[in-house]
C-alpha atoms as a PDB file:
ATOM      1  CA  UNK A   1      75.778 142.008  94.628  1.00  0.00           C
ATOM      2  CA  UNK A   2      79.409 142.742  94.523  1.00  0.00           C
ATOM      3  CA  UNK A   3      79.176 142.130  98.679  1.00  0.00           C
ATOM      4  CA  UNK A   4      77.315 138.793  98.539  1.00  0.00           C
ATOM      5  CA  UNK A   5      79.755 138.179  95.786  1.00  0.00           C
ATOM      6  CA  UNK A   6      82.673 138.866  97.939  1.00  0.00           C
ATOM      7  CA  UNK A   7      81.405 136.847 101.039  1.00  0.00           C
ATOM      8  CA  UNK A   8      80.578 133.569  98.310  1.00  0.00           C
ATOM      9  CA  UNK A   9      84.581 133.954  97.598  1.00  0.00           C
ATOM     10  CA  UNK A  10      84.971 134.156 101.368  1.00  0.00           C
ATOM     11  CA  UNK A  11      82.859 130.593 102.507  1.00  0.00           C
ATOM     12  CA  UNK A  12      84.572 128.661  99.502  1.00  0.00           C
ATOM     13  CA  UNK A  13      88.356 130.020 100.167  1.00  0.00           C
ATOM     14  CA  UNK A  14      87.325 128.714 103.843  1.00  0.00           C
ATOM     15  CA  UNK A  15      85.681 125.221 102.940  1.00  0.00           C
ATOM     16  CA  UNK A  16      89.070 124.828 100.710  1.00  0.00           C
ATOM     17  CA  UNK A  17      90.784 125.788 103.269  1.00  0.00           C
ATOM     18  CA  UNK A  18      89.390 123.065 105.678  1.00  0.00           C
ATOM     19  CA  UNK A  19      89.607 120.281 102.974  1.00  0.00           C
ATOM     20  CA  UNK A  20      92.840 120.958 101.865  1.00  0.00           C
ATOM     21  CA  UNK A  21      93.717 120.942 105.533  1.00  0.00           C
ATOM     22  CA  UNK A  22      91.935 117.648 106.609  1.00  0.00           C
ATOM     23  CA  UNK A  23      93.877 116.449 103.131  1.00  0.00           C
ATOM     24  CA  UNK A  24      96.639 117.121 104.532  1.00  0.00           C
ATOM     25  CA  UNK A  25      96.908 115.818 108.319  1.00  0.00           C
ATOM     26  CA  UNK A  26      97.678 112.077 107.713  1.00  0.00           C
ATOM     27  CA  UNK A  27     100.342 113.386 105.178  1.00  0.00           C
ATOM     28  CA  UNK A  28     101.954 115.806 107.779  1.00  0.00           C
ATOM     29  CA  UNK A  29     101.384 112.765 110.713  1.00  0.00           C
ATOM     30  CA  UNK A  30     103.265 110.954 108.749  1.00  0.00           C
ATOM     31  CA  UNK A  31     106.198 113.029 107.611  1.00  0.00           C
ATOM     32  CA  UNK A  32     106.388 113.783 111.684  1.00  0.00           C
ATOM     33  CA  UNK A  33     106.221 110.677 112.372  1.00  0.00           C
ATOM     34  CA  UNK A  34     109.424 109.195 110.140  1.00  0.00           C
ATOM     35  CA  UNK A  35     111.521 111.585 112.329  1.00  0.00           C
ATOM     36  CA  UNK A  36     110.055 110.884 115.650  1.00  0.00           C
ATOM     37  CA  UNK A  37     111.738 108.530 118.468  1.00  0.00           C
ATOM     38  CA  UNK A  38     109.595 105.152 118.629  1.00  0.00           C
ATOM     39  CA  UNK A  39     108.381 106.404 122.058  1.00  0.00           C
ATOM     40  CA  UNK A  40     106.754 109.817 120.376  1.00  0.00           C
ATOM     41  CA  UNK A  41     105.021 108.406 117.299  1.00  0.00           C
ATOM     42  CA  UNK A  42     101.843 107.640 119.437  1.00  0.00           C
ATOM     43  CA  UNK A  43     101.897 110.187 122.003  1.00  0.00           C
ATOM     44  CA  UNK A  44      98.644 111.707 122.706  1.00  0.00           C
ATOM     45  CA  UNK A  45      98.060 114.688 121.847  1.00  0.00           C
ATOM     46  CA  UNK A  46     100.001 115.020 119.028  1.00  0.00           C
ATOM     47  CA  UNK A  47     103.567 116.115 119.113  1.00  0.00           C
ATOM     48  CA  UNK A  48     104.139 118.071 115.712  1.00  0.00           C
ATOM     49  CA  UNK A  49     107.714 118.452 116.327  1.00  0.00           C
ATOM     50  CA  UNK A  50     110.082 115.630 116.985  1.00  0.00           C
ATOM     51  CA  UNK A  51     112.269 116.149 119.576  1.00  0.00           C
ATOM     52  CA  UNK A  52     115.081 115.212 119.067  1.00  0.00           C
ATOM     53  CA  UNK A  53     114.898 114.687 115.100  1.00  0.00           C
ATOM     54  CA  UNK A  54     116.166 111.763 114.252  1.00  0.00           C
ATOM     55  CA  UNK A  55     117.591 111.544 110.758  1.00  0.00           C
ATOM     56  CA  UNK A  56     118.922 108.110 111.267  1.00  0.00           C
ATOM     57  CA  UNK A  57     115.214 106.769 111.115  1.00  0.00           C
ATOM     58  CA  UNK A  58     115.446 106.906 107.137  1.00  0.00           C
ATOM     59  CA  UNK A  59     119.358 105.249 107.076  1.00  0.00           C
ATOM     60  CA  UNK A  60     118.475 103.093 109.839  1.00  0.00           C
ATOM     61  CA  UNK A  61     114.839 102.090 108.600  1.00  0.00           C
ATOM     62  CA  UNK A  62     116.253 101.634 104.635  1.00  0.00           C
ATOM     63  CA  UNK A  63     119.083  99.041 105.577  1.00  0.00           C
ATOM     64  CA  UNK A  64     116.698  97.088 108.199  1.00  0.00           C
ATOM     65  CA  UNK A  65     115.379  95.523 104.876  1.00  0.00           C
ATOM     66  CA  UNK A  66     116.432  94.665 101.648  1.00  0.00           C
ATOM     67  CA  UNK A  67     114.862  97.395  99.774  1.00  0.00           C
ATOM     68  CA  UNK A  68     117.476  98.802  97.632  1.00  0.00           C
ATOM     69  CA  UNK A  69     116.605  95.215  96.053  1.00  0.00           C
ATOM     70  CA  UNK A  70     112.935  96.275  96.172  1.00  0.00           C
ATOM     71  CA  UNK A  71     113.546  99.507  94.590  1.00  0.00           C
ATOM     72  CA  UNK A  72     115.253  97.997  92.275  1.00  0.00           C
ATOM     73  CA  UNK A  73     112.569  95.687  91.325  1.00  0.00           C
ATOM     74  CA  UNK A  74     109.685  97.765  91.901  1.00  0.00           C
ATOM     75  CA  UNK A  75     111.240 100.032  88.840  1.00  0.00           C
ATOM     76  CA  UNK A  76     112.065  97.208  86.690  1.00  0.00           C
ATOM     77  CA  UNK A  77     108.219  96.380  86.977  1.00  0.00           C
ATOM     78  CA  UNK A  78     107.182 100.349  86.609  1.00  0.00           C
ATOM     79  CA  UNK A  79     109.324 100.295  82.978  1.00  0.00           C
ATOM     80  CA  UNK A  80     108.165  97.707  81.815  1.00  0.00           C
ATOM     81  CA  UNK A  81     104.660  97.843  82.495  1.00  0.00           C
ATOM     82  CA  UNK A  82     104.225 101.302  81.407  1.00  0.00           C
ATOM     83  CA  UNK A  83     105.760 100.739  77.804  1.00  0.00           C
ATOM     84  CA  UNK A  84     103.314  98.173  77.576  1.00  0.00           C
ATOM     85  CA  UNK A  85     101.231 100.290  78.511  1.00  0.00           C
ATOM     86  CA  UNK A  86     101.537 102.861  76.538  1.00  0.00           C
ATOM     87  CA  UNK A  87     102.001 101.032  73.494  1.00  0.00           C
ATOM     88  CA  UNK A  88      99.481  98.326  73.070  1.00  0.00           C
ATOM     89  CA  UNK A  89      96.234 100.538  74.165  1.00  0.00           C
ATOM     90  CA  UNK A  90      96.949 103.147  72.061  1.00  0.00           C
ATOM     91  CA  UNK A  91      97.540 100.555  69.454  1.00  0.00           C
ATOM     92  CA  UNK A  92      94.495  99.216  69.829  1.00  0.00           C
ATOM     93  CA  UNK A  93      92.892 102.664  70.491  1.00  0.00           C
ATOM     94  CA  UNK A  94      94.093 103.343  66.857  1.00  0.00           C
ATOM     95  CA  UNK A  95      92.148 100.647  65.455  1.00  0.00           C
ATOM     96  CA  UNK A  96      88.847 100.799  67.884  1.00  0.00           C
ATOM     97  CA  UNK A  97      88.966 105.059  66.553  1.00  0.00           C
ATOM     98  CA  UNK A  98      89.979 104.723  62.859  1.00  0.00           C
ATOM     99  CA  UNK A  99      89.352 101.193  61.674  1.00  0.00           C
ATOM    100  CA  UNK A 100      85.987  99.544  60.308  1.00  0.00           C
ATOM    101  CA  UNK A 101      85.629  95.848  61.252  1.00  0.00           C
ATOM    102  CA  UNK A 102      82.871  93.258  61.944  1.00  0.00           C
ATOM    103  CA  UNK A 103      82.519  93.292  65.694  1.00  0.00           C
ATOM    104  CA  UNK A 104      84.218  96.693  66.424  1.00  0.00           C
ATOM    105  CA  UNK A 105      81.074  98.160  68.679  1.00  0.00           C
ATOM    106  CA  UNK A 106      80.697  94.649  70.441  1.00  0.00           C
ATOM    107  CA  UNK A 107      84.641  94.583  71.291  1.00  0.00           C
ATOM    108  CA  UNK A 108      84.710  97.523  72.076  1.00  0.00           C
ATOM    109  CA  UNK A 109      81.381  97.452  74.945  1.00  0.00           C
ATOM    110  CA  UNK A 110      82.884  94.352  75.709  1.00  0.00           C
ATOM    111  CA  UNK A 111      86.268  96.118  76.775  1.00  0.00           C
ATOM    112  CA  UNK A 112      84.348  98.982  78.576  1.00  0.00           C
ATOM    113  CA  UNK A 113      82.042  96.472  80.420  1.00  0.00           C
ATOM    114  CA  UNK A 114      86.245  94.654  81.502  1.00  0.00           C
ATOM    115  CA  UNK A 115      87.353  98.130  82.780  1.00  0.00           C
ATOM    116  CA  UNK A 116      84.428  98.169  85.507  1.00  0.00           C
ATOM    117  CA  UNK A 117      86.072  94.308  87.149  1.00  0.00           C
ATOM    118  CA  UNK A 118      87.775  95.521  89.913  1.00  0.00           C
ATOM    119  CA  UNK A 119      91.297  92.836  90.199  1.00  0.00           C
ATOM    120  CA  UNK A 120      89.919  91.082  93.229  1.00  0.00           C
ATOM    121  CA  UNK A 121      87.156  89.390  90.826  1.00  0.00           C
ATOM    122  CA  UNK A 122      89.325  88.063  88.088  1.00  0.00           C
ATOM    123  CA  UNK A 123      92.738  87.469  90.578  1.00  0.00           C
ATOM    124  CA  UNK A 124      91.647  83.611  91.432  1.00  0.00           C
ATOM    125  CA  UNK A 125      91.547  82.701  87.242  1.00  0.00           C
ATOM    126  CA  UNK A 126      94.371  85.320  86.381  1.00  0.00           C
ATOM    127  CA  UNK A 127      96.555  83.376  89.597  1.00  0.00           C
ATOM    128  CA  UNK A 128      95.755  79.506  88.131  1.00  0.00           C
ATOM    129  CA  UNK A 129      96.706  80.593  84.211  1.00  0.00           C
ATOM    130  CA  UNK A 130      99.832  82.200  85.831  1.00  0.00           C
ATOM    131  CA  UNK A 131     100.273  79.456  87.772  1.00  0.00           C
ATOM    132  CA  UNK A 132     100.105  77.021  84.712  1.00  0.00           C
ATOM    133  CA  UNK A 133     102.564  79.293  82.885  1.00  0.00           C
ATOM    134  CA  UNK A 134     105.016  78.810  85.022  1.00  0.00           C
ATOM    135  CA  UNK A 135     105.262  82.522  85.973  1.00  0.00           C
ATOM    136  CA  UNK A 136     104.872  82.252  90.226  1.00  0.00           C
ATOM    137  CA  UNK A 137     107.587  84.199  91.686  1.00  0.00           C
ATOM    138  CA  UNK A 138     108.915  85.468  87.732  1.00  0.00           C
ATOM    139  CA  UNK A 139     108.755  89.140  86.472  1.00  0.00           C
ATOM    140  CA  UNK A 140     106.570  87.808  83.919  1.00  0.00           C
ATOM    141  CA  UNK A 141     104.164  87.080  86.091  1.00  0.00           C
ATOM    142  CA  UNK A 142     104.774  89.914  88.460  1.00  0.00           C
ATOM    143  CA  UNK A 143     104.327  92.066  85.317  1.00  0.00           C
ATOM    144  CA  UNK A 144     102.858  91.053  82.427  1.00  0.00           C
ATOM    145  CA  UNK A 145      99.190  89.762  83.984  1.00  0.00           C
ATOM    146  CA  UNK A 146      98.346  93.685  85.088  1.00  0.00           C
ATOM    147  CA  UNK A 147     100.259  95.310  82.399  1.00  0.00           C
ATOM    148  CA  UNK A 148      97.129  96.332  80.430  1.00  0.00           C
ATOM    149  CA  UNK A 149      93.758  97.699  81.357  1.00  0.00           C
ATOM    150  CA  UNK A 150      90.525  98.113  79.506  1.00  0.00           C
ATOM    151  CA  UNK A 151      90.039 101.776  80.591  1.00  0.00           C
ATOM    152  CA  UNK A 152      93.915 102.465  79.066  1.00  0.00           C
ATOM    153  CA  UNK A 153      92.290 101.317  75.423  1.00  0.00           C
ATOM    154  CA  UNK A 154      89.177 103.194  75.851  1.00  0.00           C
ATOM    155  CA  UNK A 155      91.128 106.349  77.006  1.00  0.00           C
ATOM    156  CA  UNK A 156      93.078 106.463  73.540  1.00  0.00           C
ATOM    157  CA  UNK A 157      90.521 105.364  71.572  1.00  0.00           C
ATOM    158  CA  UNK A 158      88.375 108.613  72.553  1.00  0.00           C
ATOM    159  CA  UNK A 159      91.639 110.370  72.184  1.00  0.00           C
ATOM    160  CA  UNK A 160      92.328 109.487  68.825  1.00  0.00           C
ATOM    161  CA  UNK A 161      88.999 109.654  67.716  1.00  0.00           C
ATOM    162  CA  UNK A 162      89.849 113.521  67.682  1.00  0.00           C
ATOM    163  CA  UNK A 163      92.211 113.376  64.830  1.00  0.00           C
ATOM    164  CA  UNK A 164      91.078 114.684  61.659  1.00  0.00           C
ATOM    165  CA  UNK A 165      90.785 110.981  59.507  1.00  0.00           C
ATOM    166  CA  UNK A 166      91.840 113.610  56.461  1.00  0.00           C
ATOM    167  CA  UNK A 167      95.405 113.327  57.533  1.00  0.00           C
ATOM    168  CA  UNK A 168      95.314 108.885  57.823  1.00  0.00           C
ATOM    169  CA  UNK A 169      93.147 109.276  54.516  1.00  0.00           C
ATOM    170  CA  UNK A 170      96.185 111.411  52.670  1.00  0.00           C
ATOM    171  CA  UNK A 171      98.741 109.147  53.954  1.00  0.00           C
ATOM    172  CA  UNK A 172      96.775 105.739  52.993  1.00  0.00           C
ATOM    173  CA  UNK A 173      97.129 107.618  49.519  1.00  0.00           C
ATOM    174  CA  UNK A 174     100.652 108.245  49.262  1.00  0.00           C
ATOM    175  CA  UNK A 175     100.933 104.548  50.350  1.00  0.00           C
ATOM    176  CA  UNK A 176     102.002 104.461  53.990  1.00  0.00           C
ATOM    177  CA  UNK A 177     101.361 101.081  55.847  1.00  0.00           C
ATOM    178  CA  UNK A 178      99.300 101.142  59.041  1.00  0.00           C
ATOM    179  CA  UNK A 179     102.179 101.059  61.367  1.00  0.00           C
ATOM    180  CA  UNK A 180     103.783 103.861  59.790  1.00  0.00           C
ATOM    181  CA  UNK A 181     100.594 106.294  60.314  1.00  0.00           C
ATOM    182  CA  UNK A 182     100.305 104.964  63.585  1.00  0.00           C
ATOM    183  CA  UNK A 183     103.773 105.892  64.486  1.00  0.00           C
ATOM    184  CA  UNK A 184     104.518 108.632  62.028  1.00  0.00           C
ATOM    185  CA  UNK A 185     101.162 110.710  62.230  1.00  0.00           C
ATOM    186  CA  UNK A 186      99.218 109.150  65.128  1.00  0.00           C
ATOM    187  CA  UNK A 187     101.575 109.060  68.359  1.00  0.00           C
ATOM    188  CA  UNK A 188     103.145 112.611  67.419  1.00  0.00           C
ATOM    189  CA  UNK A 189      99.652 113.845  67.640  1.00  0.00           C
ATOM    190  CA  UNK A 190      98.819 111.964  70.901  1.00  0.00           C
ATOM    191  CA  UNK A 191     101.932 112.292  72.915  1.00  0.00           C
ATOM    192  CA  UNK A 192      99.888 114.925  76.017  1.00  0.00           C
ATOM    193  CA  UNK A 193      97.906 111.341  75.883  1.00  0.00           C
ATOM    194  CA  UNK A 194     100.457 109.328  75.282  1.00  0.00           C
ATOM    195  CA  UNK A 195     102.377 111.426  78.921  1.00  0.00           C
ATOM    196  CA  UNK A 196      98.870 111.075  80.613  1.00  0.00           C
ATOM    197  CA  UNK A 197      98.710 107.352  80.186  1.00  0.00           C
ATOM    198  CA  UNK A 198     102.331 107.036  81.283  1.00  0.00           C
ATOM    199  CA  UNK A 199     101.870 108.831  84.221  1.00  0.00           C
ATOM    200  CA  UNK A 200      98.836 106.624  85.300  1.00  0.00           C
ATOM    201  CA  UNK A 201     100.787 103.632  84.447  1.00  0.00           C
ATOM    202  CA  UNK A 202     103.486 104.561  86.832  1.00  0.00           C
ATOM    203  CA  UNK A 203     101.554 105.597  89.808  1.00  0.00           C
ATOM    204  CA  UNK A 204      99.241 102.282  89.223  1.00  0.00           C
ATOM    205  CA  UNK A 205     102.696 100.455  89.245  1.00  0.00           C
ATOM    206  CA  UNK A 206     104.480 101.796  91.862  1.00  0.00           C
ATOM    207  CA  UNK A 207     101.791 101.716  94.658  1.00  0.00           C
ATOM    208  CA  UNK A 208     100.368  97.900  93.241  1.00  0.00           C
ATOM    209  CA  UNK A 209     100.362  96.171  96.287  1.00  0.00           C
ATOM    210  CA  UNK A 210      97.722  93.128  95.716  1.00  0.00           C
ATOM    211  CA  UNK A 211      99.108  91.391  93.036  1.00  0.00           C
ATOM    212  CA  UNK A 212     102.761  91.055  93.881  1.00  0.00           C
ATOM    213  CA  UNK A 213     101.346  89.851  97.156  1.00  0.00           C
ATOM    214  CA  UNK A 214      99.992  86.779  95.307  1.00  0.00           C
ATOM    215  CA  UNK A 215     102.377  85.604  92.968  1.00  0.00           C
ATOM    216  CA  UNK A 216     105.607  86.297  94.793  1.00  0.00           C
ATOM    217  CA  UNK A 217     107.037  84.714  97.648  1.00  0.00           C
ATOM    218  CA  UNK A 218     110.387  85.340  96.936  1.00  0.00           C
ATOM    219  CA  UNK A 219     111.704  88.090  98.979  1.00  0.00           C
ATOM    220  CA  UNK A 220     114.651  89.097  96.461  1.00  0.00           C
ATOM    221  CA  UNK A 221     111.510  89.542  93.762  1.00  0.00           C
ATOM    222  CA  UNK A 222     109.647  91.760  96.099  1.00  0.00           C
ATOM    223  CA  UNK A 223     108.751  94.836  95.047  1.00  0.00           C
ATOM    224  CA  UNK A 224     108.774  98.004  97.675  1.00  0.00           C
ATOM    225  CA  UNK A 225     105.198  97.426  98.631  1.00  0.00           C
ATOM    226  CA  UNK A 226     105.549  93.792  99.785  1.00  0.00           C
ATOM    227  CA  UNK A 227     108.921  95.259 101.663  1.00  0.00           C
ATOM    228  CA  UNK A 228     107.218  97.232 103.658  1.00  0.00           C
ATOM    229  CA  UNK A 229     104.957  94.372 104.415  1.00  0.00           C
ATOM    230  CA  UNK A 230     107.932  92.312 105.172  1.00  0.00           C
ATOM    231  CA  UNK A 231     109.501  94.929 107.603  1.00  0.00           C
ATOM    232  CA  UNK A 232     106.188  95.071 109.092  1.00  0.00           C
ATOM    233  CA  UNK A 233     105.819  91.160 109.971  1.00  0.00           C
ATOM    234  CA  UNK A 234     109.921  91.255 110.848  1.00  0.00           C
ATOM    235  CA  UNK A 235     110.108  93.342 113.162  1.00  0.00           C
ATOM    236  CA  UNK A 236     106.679  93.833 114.618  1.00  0.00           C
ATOM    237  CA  UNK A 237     106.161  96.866 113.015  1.00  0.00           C
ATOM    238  CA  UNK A 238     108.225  99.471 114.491  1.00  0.00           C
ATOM    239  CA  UNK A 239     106.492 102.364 113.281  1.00  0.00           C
ATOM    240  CA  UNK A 240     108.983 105.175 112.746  1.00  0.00           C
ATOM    241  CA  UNK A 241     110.867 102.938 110.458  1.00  0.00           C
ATOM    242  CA  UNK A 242     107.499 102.341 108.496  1.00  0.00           C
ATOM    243  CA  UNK A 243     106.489 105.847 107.845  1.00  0.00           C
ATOM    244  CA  UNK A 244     110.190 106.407 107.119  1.00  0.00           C
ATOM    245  CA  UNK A 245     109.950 103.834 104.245  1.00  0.00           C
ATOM    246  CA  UNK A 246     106.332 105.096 103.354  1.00  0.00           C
ATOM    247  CA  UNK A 247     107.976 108.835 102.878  1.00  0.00           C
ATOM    248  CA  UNK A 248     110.507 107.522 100.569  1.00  0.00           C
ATOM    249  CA  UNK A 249     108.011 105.727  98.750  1.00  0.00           C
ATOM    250  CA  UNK A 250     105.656 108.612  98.836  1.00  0.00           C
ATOM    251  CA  UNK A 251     107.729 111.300  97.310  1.00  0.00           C
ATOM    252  CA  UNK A 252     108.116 109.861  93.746  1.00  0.00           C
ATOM    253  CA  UNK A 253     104.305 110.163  93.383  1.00  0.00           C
ATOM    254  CA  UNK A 254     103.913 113.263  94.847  1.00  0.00           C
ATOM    255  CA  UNK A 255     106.503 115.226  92.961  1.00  0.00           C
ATOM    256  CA  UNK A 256     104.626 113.090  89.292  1.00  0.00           C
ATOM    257  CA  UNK A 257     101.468 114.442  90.267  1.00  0.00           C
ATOM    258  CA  UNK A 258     102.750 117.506  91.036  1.00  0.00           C
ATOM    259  CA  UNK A 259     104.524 118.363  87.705  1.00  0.00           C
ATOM    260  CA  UNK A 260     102.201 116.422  85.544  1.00  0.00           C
ATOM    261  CA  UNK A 261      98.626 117.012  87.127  1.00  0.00           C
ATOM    262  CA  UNK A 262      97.866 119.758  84.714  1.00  0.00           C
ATOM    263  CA  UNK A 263      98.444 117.774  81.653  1.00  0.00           C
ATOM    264  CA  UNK A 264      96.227 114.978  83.007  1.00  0.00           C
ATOM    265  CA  UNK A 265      93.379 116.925  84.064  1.00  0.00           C
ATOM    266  CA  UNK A 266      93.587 118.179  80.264  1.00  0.00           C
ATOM    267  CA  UNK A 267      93.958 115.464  78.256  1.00  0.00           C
ATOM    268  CA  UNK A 268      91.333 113.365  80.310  1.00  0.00           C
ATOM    269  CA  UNK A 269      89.218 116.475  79.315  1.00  0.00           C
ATOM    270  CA  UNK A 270      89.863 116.355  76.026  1.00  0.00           C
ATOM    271  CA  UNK A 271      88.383 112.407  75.382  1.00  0.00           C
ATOM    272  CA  UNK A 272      85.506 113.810  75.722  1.00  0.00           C
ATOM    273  CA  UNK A 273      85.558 115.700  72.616  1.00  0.00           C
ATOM    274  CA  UNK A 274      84.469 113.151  70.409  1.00  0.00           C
ATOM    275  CA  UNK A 275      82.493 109.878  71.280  1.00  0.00           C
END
């Protein structure tokens, strides 16, 4: 047993090997790439090591465009859609998990069934109220239409649901409004959620390519997405410049998940304590 045991450990260290390896490639192609001479980006077969190295691709590639503008506005977006983020699902999430009301399971399946429409079903309405807001080529309407998700309120609600209602109960006692147990018992008891949902918010944010595409035209309100788009169409998409702007976009998300997956993989295990 202890043999077949060992050669089990064997075959999946392999397979994991092989995955984490195919994982990998386009990452590596791409890192290669950003460092390569035009000429060697396509060369087949693959050559892993640019020669020469050419750091000037990143200086070069980030001034060819206007995206210290785009990083600018990319983060402005990031803030402020993950405080609303953060803020109004778990709100709600407080009131779906602790609060009685006509309606609650019916709102509530109602939200679930919202978290299953994929943007491309609900862009054309969500564009024409936008557009009769006045919000085309605004940070309202780059932010605010995308700013909260259905699957943000269920993921607090379930979270919540794990508090012990003794401690709400005790403080509805002593007198304490709503928002003060919300803020004063609730979020210091759901702040691994509170990071998780944060997290989420910011890689959702900082990759969202779709919807800036369709409300802004403006190149100053362009977020680093639609820049790379724009470098693309400019200058007939010299490639080492691209994956030199996709590494710099890359690395913010890498190094979140990196630091932070642990405390996501936990806390999305934990909403499944309670239903």
């Amino acid at each position: 047993m202890s043999g077949r045991s060992n050669i089990m450990q064997v075959v999946r260290f392999g397979l994991l090997c092989i995955f984490a390896a195919v994982m990998l490639f386009p990452m590596v192609w791409i890192v290669s790439g950003s460092l390569k001479p035009l000429e060697q980006v396509f060369l087949i077969p693959v050559k892993w090591i640019p020669d020469p190295i050419q750091w000037r691709n990143y200086p070069e590639a980030w001034t060819s465009e206007n995206f210290t503008r785009n990083l600018m506005n990319s983060l402005i977006v990031l803030f402020a859609q993950v405080g609303i983020q953060v803020f109004f699902p778990s709100l709600a999430g407080y009131g779906f998990a602790k609060h009685n009301f006509p309606g609650k399971e019916i709102m509530f399946v109602i939200i679930l069934g919202m978290s299953l429409l994929p943007l491309q079903i609900i862009m054309i309405p969500l564009f024409v109220i936008v557009k009769q807001l006045g919000w085309i080529n605004t940070y309202p309407g780059l932010i605010l239409p995308i700013s909260v998700n259905a699957f943000a309120v269920f993921f607090m609600r379930q979270f919540i649901t794990s508090i012990p209602t003794e401690y709400i109960d005790a403080a509805r006692v002593d007198g304490s409004g709503e928002l003060n147990i919300f803020f004063q018992i609730v979020v210091p008891m759901v702040k691994p959620a509170l990071v998780t949902l944060a997290l989420l918010a910011a890689l959702a944010s900082w990759d969202e390519f779709l919807w800036p595409l369709i409300v802004i035209s403006d190149q100053d309100l362009a977020t680093l997405p639609l820049g790379i788009s724009y470098l693309k169409s400019l200058y007939q998409a010299p490639a080492h410049w691209l994956l030199a702007v996709s590494v710099v976009m890359a690395t913010p998300l890498l190094l979140i998940f990196l630091f932070a997956q642990q405390r996501i993989i936990e806390s999305a295990a934990q909403t499944g304590i309670k239903g």
